[in-house]
PDB file of N, CA and C in Angstrom:
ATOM      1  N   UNK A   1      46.362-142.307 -47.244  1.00  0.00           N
ATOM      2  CA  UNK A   1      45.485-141.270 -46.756  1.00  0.00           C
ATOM      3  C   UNK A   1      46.218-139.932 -46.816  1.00  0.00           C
ATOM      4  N   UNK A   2      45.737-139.293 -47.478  1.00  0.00           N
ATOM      5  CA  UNK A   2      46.185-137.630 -47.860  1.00  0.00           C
ATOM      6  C   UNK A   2      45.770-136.535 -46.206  1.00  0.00           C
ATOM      7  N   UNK A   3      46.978-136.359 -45.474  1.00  0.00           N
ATOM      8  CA  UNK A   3      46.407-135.342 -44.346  1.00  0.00           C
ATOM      9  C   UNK A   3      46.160-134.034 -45.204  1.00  0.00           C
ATOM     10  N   UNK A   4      45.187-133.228 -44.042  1.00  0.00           N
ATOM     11  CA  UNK A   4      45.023-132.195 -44.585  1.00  0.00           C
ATOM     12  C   UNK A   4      45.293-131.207 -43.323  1.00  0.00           C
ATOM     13  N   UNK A   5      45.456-129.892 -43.590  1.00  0.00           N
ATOM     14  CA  UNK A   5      45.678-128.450 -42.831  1.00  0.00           C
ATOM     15  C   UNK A   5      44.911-127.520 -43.095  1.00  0.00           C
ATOM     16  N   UNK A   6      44.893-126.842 -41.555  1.00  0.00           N
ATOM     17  CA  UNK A   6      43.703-125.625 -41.929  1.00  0.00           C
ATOM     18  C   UNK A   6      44.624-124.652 -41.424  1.00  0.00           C
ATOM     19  N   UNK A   7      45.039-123.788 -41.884  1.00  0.00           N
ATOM     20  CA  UNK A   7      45.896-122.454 -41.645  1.00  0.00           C
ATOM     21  C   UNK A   7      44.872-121.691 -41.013  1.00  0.00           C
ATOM     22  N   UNK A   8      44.914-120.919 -40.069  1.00  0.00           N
ATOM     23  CA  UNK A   8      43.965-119.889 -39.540  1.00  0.00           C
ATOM     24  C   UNK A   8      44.838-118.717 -39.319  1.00  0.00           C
ATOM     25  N   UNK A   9      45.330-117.333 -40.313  1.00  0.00           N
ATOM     26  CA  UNK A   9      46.059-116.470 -39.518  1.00  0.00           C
ATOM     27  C   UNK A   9      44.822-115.115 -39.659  1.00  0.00           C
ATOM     28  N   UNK A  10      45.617-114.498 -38.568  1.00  0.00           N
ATOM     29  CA  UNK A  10      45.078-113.002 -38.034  1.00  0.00           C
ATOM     30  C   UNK A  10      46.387-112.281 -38.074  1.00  0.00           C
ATOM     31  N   UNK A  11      45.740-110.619 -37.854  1.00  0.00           N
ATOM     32  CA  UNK A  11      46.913-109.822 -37.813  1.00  0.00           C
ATOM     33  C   UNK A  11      46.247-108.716 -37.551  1.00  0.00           C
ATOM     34  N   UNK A  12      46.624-107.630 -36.760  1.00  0.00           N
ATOM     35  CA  UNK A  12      45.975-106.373 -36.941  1.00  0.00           C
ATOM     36  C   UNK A  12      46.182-105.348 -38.222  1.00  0.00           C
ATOM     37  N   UNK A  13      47.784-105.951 -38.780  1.00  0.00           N
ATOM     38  CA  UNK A  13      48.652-105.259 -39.817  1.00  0.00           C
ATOM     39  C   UNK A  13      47.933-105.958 -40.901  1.00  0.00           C
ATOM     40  N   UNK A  14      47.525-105.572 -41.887  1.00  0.00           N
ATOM     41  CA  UNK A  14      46.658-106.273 -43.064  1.00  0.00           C
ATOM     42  C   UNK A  14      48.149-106.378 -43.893  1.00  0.00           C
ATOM     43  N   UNK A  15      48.996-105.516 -44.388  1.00  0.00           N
ATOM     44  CA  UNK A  15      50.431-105.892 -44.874  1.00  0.00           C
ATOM     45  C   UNK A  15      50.712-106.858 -44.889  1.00  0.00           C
ATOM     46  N   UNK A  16      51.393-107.182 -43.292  1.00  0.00           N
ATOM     47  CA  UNK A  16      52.150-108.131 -43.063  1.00  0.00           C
ATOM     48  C   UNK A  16      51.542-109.385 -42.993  1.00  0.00           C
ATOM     49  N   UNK A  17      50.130-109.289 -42.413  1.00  0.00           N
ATOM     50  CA  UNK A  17      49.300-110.663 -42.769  1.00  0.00           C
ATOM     51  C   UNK A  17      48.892-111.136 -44.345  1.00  0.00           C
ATOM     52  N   UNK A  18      49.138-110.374 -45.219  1.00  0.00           N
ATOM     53  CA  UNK A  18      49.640-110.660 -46.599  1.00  0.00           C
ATOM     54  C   UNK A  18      50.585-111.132 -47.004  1.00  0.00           C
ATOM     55  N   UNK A  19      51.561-110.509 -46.628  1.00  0.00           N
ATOM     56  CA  UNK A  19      53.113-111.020 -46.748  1.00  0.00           C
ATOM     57  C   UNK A  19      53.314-112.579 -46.415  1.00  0.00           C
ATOM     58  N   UNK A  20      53.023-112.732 -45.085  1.00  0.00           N
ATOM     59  CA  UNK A  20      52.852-114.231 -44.851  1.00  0.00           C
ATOM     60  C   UNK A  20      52.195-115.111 -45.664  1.00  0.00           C
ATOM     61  N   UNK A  21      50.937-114.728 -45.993  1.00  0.00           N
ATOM     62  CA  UNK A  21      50.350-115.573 -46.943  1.00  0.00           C
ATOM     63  C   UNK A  21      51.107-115.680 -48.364  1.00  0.00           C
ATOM     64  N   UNK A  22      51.607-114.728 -48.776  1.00  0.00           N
ATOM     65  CA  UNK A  22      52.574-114.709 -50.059  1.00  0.00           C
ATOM     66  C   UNK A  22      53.434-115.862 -49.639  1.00  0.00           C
ATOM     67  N   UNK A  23      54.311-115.440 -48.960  1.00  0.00           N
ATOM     68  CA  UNK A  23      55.398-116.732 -48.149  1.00  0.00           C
ATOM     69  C   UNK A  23      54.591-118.266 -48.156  1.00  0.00           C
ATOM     70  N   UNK A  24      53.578-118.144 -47.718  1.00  0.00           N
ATOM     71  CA  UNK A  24      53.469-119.595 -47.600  1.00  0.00           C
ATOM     72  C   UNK A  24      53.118-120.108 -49.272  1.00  0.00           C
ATOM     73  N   UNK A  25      52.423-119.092 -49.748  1.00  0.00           N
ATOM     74  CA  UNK A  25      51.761-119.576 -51.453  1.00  0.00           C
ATOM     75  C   UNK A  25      53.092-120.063 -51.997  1.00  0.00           C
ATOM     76  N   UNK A  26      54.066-119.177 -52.012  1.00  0.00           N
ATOM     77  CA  UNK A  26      55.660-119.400 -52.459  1.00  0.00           C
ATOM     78  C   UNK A  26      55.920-120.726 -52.134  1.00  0.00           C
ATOM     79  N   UNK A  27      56.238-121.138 -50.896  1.00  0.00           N
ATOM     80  CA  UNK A  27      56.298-122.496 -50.513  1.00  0.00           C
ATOM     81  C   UNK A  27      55.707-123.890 -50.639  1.00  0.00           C
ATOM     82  N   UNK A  28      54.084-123.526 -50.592  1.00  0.00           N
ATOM     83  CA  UNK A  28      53.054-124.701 -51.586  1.00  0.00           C
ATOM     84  C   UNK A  28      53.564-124.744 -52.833  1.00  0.00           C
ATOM     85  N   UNK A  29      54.086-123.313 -53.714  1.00  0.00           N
ATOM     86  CA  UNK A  29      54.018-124.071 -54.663  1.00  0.00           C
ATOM     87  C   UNK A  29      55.481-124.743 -55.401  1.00  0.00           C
ATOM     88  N   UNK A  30      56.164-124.859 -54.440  1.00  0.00           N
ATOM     89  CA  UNK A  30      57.666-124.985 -54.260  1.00  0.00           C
ATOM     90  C   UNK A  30      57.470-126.455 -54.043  1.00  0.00           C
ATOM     91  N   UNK A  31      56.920-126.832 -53.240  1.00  0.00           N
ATOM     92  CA  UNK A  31      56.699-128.169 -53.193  1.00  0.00           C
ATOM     93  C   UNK A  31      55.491-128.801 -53.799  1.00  0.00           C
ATOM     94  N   UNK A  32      54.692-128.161 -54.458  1.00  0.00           N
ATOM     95  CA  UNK A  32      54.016-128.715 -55.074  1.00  0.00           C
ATOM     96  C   UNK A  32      52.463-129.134 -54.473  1.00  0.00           C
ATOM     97  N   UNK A  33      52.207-128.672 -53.239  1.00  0.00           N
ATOM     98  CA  UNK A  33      51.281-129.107 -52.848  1.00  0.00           C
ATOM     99  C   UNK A  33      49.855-128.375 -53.258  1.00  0.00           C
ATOM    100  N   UNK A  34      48.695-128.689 -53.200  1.00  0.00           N
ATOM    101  CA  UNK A  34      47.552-128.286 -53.198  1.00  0.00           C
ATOM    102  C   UNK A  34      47.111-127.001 -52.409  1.00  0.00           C
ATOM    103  N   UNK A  35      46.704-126.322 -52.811  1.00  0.00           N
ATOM    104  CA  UNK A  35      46.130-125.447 -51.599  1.00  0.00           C
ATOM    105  C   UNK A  35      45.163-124.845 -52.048  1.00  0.00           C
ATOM    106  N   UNK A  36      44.052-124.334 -51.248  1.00  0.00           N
ATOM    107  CA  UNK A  36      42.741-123.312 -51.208  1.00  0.00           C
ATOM    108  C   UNK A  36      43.197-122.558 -50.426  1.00  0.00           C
ATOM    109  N   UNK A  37      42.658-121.188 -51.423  1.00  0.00           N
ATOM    110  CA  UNK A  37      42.781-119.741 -50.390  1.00  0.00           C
ATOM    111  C   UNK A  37      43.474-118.702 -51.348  1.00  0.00           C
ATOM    112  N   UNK A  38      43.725-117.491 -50.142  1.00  0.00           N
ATOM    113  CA  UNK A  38      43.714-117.183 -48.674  1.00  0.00           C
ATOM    114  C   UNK A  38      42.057-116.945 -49.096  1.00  0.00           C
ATOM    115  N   UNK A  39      41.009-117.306 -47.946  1.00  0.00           N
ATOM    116  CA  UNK A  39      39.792-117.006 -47.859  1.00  0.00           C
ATOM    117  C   UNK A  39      39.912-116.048 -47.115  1.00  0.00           C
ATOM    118  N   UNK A  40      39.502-114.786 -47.053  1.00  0.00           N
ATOM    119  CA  UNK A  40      39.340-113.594 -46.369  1.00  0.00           C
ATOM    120  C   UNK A  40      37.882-113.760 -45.354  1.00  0.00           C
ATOM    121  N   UNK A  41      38.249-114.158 -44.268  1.00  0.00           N
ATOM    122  CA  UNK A  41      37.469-113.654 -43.721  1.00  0.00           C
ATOM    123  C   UNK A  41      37.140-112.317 -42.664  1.00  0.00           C
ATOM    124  N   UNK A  42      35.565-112.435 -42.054  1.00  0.00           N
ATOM    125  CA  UNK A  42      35.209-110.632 -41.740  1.00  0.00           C
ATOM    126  C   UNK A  42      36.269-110.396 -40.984  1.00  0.00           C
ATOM    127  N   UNK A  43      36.240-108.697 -41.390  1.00  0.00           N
ATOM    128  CA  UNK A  43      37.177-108.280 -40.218  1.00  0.00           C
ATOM    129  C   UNK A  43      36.852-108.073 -38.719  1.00  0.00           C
ATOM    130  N   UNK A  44      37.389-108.190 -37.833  1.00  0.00           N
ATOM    131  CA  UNK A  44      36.926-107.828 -36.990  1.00  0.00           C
ATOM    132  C   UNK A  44      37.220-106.638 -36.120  1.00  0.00           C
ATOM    133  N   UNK A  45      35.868-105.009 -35.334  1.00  0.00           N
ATOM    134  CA  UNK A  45      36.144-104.083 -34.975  1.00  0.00           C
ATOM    135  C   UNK A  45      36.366-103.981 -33.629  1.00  0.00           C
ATOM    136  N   UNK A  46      37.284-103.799 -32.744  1.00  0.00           N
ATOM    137  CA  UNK A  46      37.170-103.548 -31.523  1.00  0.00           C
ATOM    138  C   UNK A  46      37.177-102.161 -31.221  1.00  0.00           C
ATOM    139  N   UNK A  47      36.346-101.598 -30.512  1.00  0.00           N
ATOM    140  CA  UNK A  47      36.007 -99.997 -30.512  1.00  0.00           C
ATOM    141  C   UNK A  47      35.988 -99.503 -28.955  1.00  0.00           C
ATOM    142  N   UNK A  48      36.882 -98.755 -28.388  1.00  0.00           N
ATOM    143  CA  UNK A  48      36.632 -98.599 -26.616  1.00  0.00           C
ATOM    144  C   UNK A  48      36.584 -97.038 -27.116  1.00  0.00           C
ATOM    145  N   UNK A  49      35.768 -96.545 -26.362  1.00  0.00           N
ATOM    146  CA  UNK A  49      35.286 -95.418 -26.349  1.00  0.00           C
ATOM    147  C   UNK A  49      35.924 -94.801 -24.956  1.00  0.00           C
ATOM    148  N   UNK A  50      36.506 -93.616 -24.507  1.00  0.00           N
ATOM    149  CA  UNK A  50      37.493 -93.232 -23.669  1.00  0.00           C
ATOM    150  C   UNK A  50      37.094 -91.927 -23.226  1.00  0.00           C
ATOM    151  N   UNK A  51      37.065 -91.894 -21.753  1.00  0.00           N
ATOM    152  CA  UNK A  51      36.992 -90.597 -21.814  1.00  0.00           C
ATOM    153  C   UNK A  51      37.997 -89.813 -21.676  1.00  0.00           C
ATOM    154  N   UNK A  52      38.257 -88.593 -22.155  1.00  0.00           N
ATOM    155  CA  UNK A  52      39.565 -87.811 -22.501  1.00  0.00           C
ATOM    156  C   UNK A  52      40.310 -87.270 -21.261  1.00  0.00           C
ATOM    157  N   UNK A  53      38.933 -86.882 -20.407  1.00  0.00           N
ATOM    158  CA  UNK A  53      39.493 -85.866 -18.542  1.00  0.00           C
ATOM    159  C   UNK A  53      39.615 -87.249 -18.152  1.00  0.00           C
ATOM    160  N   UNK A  54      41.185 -87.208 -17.027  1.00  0.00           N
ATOM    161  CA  UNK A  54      41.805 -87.898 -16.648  1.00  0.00           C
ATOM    162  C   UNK A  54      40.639 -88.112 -15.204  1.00  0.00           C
ATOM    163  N   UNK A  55      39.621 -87.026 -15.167  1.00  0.00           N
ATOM    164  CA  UNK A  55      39.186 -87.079 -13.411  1.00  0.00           C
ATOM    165  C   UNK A  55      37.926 -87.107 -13.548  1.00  0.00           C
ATOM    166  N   UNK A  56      37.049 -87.248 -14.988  1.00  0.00           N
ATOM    167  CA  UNK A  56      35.834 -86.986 -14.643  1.00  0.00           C
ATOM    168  C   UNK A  56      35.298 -85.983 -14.585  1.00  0.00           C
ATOM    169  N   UNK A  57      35.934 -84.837 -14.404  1.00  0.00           N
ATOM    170  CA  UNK A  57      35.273 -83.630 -14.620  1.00  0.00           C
ATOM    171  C   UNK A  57      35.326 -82.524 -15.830  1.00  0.00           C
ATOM    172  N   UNK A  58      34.831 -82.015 -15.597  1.00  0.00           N
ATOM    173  CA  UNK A  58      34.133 -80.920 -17.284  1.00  0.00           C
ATOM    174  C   UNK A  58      33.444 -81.703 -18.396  1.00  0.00           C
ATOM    175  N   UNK A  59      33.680 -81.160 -19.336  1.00  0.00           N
ATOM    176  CA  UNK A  59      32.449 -81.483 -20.260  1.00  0.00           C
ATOM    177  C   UNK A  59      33.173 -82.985 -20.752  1.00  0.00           C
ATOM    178  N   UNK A  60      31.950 -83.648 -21.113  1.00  0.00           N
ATOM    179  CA  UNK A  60      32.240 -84.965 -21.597  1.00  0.00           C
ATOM    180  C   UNK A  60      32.388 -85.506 -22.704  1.00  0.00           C
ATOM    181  N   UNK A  61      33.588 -85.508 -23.462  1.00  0.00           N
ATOM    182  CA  UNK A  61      34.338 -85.518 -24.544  1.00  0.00           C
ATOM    183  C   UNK A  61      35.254 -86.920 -24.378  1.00  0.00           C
ATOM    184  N   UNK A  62      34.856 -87.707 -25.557  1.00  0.00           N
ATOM    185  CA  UNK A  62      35.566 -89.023 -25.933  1.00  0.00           C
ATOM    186  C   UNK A  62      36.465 -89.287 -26.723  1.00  0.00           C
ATOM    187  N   UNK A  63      37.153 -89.813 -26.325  1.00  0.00           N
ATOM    188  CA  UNK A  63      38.274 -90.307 -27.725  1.00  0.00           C
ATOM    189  C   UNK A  63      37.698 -91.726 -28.127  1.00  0.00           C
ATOM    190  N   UNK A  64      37.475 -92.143 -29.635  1.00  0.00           N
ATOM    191  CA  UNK A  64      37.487 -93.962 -29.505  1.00  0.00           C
ATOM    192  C   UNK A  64      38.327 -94.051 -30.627  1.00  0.00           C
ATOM    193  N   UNK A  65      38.858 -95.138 -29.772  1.00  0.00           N
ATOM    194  CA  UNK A  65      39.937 -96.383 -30.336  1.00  0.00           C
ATOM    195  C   UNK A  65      39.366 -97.163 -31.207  1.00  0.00           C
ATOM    196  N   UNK A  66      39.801 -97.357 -31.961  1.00  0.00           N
ATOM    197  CA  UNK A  66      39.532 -98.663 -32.776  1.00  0.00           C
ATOM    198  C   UNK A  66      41.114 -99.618 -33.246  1.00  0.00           C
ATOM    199  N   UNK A  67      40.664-101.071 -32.822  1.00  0.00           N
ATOM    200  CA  UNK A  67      41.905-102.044 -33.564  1.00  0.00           C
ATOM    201  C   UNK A  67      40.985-102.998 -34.484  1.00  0.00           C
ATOM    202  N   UNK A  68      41.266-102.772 -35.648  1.00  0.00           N
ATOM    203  CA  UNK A  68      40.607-104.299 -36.639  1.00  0.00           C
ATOM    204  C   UNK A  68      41.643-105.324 -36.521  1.00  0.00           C
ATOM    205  N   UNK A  69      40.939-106.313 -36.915  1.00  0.00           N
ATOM    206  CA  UNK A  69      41.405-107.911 -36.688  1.00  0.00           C
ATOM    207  C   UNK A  69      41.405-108.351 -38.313  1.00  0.00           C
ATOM    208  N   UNK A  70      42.267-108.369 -38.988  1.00  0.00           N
ATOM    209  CA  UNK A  70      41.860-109.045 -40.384  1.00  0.00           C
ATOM    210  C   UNK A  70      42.272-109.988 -40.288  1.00  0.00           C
ATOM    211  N   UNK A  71      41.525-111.729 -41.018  1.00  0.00           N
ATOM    212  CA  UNK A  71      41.923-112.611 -40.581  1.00  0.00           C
ATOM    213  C   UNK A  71      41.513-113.104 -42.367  1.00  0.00           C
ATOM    214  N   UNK A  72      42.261-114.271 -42.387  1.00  0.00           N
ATOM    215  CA  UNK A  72      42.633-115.339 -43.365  1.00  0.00           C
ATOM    216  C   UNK A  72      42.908-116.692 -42.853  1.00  0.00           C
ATOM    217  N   UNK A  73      42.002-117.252 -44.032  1.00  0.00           N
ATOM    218  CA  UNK A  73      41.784-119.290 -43.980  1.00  0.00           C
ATOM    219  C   UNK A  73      43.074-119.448 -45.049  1.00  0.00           C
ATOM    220  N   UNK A  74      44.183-120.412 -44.852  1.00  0.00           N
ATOM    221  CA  UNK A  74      44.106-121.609 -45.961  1.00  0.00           C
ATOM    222  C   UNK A  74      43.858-122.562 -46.141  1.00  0.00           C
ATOM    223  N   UNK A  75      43.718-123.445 -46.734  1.00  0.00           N
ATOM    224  CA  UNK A  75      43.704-125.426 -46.547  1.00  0.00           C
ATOM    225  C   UNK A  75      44.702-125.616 -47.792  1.00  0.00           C
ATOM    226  N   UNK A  76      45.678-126.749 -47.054  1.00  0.00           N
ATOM    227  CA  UNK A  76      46.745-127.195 -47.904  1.00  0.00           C
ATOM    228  C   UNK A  76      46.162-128.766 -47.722  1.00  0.00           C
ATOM    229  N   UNK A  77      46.320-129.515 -49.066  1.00  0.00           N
ATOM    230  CA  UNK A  77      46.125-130.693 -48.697  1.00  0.00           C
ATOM    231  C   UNK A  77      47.263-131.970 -49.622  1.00  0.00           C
TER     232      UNK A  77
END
């Protein structure tokens, strides 16, 4: 019976969550194993909207944040 693996990584750094996946492709194919991927999946937006006066007062002016989530599948089998 052949096990199989499901890699699930994330990263906010799209780079370095590349890099890893390079690293591991390097290594499947070092040993020879099978693999599917990296499947890209959606990114994901987290967005907080801020208000800038520390007190609430004067005019109402926002800063928003945003962090994306980029995430990647493999399956090695």
């Amino acid at each position: 019976m052949v096990s199989k693996a499901r890699i699930r990584l994330w990263s906010t750094n799209v780079e370095n969550l590349n890099y890893v996946v390079e690293q591991i492709k390097e290594i499947v194919k070092k040993t020879g194993v099978k693999m599917r991927g990296p499947i890209p999946l959606p990114t994901k937006r987290l967005i907080v909207p801020v208000r800038k006066s520390p007190c609430g007062e004067g005019s109402k002016t926002w800063d928003r944040w945003e962090m994306r989530i980029h995430k990647r599948l493999l399956y090695i089998a």
